[in-house]
Each structure stands twice: as structure tokens, then as C-alpha cells.
C-alpha atoms as a PDB file:
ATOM      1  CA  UNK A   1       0.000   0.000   0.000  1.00  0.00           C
ATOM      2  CA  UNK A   2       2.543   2.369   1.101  1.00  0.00           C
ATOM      3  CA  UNK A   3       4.609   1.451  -2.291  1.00  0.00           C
ATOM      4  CA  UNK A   4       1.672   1.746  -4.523  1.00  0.00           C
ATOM      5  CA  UNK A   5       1.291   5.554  -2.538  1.00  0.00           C
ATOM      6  CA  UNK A   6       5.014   6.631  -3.472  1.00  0.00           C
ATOM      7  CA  UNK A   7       4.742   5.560  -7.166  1.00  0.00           C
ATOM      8  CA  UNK A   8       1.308   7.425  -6.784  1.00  0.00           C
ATOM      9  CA  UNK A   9       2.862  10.264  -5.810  1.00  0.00           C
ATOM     10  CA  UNK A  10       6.070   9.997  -8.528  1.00  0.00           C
ATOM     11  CA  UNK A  11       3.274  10.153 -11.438  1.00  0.00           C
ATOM     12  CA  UNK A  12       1.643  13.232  -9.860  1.00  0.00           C
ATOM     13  CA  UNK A  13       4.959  15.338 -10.111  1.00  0.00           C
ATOM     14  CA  UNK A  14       5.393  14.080 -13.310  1.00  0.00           C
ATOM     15  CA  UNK A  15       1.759  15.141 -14.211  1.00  0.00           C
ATOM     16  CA  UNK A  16       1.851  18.224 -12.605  1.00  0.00           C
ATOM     17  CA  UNK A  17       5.406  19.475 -14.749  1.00  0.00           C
ATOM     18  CA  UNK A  18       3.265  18.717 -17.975  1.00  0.00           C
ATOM     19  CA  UNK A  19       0.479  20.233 -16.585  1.00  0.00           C
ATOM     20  CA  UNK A  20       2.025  23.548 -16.441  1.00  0.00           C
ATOM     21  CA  UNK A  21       3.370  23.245 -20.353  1.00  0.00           C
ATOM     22  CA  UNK A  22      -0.074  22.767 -21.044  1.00  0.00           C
ATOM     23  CA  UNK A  23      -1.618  25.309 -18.689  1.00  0.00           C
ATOM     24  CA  UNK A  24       1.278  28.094 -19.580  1.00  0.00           C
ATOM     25  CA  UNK A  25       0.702  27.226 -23.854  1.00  0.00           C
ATOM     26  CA  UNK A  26      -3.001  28.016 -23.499  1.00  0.00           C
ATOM     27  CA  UNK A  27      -2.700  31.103 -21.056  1.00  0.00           C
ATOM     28  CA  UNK A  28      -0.129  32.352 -23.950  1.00  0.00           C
ATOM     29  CA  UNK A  29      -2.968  31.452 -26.370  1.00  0.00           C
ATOM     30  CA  UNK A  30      -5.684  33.185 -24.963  1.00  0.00           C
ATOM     31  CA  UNK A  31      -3.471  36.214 -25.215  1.00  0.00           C
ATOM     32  CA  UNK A  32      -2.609  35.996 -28.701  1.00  0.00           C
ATOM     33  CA  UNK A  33      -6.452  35.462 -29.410  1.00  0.00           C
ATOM     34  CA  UNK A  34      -6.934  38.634 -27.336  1.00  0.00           C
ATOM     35  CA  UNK A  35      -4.316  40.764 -28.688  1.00  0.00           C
ATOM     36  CA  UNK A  36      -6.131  39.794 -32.004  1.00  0.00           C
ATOM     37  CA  UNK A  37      -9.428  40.581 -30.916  1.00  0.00           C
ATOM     38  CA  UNK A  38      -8.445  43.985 -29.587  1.00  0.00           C
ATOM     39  CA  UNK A  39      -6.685  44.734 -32.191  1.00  0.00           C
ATOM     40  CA  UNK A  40      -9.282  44.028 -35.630  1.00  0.00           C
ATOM     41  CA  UNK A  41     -12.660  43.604 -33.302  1.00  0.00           C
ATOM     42  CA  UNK A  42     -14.710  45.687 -32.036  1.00  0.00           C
ATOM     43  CA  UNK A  43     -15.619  43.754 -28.743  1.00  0.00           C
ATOM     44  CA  UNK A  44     -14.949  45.238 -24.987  1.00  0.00           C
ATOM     45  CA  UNK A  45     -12.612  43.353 -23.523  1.00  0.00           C
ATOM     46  CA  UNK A  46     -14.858  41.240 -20.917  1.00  0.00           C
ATOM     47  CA  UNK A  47     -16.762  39.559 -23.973  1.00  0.00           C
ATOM     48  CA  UNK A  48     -13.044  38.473 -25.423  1.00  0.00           C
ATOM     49  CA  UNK A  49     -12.234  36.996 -22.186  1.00  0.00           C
ATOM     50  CA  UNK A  50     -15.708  34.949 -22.167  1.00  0.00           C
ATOM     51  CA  UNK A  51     -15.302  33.926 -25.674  1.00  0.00           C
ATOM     52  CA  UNK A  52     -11.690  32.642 -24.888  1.00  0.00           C
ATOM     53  CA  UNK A  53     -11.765  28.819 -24.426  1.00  0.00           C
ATOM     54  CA  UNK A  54      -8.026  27.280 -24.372  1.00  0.00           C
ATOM     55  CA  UNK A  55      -6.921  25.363 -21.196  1.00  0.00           C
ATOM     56  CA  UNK A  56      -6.297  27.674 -19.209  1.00  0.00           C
ATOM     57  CA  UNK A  57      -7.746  26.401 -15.913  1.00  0.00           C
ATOM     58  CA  UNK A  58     -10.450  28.950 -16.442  1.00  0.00           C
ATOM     59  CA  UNK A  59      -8.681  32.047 -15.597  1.00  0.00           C
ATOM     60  CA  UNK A  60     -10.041  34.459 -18.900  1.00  0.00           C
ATOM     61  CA  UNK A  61     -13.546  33.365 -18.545  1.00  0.00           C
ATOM     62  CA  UNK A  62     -13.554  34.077 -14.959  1.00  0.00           C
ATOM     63  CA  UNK A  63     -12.162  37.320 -15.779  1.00  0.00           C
ATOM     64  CA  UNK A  64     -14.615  37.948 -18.259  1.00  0.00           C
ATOM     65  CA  UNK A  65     -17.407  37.047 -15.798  1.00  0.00           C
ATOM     66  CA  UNK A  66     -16.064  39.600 -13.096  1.00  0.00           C
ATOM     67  CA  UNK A  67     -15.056  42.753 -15.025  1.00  0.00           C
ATOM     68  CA  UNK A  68     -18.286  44.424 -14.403  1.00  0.00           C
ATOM     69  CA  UNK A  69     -18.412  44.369 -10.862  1.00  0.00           C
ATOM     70  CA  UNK A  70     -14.670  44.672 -10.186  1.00  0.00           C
ATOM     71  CA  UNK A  71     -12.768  46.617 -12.973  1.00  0.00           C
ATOM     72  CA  UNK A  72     -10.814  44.291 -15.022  1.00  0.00           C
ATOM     73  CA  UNK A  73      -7.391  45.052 -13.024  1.00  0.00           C
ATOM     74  CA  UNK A  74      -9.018  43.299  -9.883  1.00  0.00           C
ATOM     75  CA  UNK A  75     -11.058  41.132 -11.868  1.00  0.00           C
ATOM     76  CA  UNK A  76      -7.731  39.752 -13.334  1.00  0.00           C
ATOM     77  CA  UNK A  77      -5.661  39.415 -10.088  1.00  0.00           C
ATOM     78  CA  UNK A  78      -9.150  37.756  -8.460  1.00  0.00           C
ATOM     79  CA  UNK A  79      -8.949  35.233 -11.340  1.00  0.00           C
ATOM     80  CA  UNK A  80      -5.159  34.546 -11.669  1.00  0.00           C
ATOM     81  CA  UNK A  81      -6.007  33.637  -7.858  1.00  0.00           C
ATOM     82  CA  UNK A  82      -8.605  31.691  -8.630  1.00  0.00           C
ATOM     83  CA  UNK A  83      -7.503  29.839 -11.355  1.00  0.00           C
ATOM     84  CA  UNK A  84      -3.670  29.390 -10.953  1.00  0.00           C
ATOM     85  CA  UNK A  85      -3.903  29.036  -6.989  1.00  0.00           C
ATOM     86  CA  UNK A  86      -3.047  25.118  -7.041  1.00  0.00           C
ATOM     87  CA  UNK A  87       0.742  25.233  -6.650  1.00  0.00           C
ATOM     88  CA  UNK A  88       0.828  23.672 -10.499  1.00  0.00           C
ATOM     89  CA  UNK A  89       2.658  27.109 -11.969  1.00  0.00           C
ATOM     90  CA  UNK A  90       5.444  28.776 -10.462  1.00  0.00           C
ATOM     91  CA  UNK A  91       5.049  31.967  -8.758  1.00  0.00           C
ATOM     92  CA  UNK A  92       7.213  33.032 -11.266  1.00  0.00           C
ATOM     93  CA  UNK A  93       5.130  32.435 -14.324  1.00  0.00           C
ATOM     94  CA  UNK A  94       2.201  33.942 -11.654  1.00  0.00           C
ATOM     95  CA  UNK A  95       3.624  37.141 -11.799  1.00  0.00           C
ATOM     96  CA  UNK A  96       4.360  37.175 -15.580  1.00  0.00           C
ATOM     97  CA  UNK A  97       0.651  36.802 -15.637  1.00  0.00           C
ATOM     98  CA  UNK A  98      -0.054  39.159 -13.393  1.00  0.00           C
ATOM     99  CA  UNK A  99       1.648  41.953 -14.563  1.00  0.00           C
ATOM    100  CA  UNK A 100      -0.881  41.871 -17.335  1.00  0.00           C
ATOM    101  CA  UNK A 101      -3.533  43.021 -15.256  1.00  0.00           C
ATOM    102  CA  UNK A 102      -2.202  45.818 -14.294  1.00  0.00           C
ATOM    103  CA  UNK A 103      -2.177  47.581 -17.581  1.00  0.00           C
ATOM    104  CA  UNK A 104      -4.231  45.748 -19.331  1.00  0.00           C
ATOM    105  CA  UNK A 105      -7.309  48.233 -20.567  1.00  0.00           C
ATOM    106  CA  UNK A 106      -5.508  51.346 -18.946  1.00  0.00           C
ATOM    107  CA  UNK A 107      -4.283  52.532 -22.940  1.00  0.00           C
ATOM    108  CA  UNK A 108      -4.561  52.612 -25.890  1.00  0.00           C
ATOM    109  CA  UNK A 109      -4.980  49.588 -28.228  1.00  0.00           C
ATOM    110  CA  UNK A 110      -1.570  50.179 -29.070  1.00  0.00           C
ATOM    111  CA  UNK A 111      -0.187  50.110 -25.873  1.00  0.00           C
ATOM    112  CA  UNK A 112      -2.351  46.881 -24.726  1.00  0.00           C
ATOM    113  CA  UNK A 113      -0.738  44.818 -27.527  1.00  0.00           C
ATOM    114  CA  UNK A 114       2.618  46.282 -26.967  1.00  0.00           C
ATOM    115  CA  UNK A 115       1.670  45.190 -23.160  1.00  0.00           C
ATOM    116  CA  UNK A 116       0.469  42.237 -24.219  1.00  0.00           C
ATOM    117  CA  UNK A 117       3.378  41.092 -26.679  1.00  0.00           C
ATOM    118  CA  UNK A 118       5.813  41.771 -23.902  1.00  0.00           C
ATOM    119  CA  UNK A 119       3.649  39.402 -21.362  1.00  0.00           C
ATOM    120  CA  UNK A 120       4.009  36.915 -24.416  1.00  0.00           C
ATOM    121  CA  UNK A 121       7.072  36.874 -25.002  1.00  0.00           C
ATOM    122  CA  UNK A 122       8.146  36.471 -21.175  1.00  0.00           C
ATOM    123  CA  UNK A 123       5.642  33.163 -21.119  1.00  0.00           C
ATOM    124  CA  UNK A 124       7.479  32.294 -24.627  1.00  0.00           C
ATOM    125  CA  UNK A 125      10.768  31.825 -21.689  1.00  0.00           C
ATOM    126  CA  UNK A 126       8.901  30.473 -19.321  1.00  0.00           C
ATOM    127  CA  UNK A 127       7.357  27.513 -21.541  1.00  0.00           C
ATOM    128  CA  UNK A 128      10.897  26.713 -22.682  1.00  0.00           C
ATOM    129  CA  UNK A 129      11.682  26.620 -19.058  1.00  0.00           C
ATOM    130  CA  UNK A 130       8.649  24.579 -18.132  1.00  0.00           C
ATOM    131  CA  UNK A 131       9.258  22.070 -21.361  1.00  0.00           C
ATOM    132  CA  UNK A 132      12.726  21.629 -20.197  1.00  0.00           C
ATOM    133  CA  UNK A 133      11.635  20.606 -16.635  1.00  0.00           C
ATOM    134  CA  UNK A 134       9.093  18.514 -17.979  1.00  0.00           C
ATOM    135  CA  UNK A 135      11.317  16.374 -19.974  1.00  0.00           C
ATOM    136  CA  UNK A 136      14.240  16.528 -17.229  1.00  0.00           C
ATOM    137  CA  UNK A 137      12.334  16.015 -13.894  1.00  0.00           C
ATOM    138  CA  UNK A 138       9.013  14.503 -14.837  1.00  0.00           C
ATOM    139  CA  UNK A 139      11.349  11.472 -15.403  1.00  0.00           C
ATOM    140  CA  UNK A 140      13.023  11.200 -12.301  1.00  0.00           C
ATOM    141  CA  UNK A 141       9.618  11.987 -10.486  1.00  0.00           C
ATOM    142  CA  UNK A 142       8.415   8.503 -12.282  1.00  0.00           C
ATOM    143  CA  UNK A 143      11.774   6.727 -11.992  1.00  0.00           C
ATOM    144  CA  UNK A 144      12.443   7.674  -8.261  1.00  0.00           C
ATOM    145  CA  UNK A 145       8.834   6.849  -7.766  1.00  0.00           C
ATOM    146  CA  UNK A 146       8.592   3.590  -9.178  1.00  0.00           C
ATOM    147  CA  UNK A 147      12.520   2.660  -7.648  1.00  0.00           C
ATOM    148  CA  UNK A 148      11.095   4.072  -4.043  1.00  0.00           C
ATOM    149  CA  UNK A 149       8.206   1.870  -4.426  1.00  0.00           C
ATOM    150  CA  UNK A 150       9.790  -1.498  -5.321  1.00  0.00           C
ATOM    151  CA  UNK A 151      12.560  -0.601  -2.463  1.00  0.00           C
ATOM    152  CA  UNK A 152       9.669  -0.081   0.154  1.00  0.00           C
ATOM    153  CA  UNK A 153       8.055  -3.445  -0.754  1.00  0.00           C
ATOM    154  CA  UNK A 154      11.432  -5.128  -0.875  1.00  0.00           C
ATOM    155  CA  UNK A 155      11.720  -3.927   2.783  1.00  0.00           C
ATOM    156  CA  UNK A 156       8.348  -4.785   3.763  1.00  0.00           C
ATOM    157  CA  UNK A 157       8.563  -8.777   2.543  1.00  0.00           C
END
């Protein structure tokens, strides 16, 4: 039981590592499809967010959802929060994605795609990062976790 719990626990690092690539790629998604939006449409920005549907753990719809009632600057922090609150990205990559909210909707459409290429291009680093530790770690999470487990019930019979 308590081997089957550490090799349980080696395949949830692993998971969580890829969970991030996947989390990080559709946050830097969303914002592409946003820049775009603001850029050629002719939608407010909480409609954009709503309309946004990458994995993203739910953080631009529940953005989208608050804007009215909080201004989007809180309604962004409230979601990154929210959504990104689970220990699965780096407080790091957190406050890439926060420093969005802080200008986001506060200038021109110019300067919210500058805003928003420079928040891009600093999650461009951080899924390299996050790919890198993926490949590197999430294996020895699943080795160490399967070698743990077999030593533990070695030790046990």
C-alpha cells in the first residue's frame, strides 16, 4: 500500500510538470487570441475573455465574468487567484501573468498589444523553461517513484 502511494505520488509530479506546459501554452494562447481581438474587433474586452476557451484552468472566462463588478485590473488578479492558486505554476510564471492586469485596458490599443506582446514573449521563456523541466524532472519523479516503491516493498517482505 505504502509502495503503490510513493509511485502514486512519482506520477503526480510528473503530471503536474506537464500540466504547467499545457496550462502556460493556453494562457499564452488566450493572449494571442486577445491581442487579435483587440486589435481588428470591435468587442470590450470582458466579452473576449468569455469567448476565450483554451486550457487555461479557467482564468479568462472568470475574468470575463467579473469585469463588471470589479474593474478588469481586480477582476484579473481575483482570477489569476482563482484559477492558478493550485501550486501547479510557479510563482514566477504567476507574476508574468499578473503583470498583465495591471495595464491591461488602462491605454490605448496600441499600448495593450505592446503590453500584451511583452507578457508573451516572457511566457514564450517560461514555456521553454517549463518544457525543459518537464522532460528533465518529470522522469526522475516517475523513476524515483517507481525505484522508491519497489525498495519499500522489498523492505516490507
Amino acid at each position: 500500500m505504502v509502495a503503490m502511494g510513493v509511485i502514486w505520488w512519482g506520477m503526480c509530479q510528473a503530471g503536474k510538470l506537464r500540466t504547467r506546459v499545457e496550462i502556460l501554452k493556453g494562457i499564452m494562447s488566450g493572449l494571442i487570441s486577445t491581442k487579435n481581438q483587440i486589435e481588428f474587433g470591435k468587442f470590450n474586452i470582458g466579452y473576449i475573455f468569455k469567448k476565450i476557451d483554451v486550457k487555461d484552468k479557467g482564468l479568462f472566462r472568470l475574468c470575463g465574468d467579473n469585469i463588471a463588478e470589479m474593474g478588469i485590473k481586480s477582476a484579473w488578479e481575483s482570477a489569476v487567484k482563482m484559477a492558478l492558486g493550485d501550486g501547479v505554476i510557479k510563482d514566477k510564471d504567476k507574476d508574468t501573468i499578473f503583470q498583465l492586469g495591471k495595464t491591461l485596458g488602462m491605454s490605448d490599443v496600441k499600448g495593450q498589444i505592446n503590453n500584451i506582446d511583452m507578457v508573451v514573449a516572457e511566457l514564450e521563456r517560461s514555456i521553454l523553461i517549463a518544457e525543459d523541466e518537464n522532460v528533465r524532472l518529470g522522469k526522475v519523479y516517475r523513476q524515483c517513484g517507481v525505484l522508491l516503491g519497489v525498495f519499500i516493498m522489498i523492505i516490507l517482505i
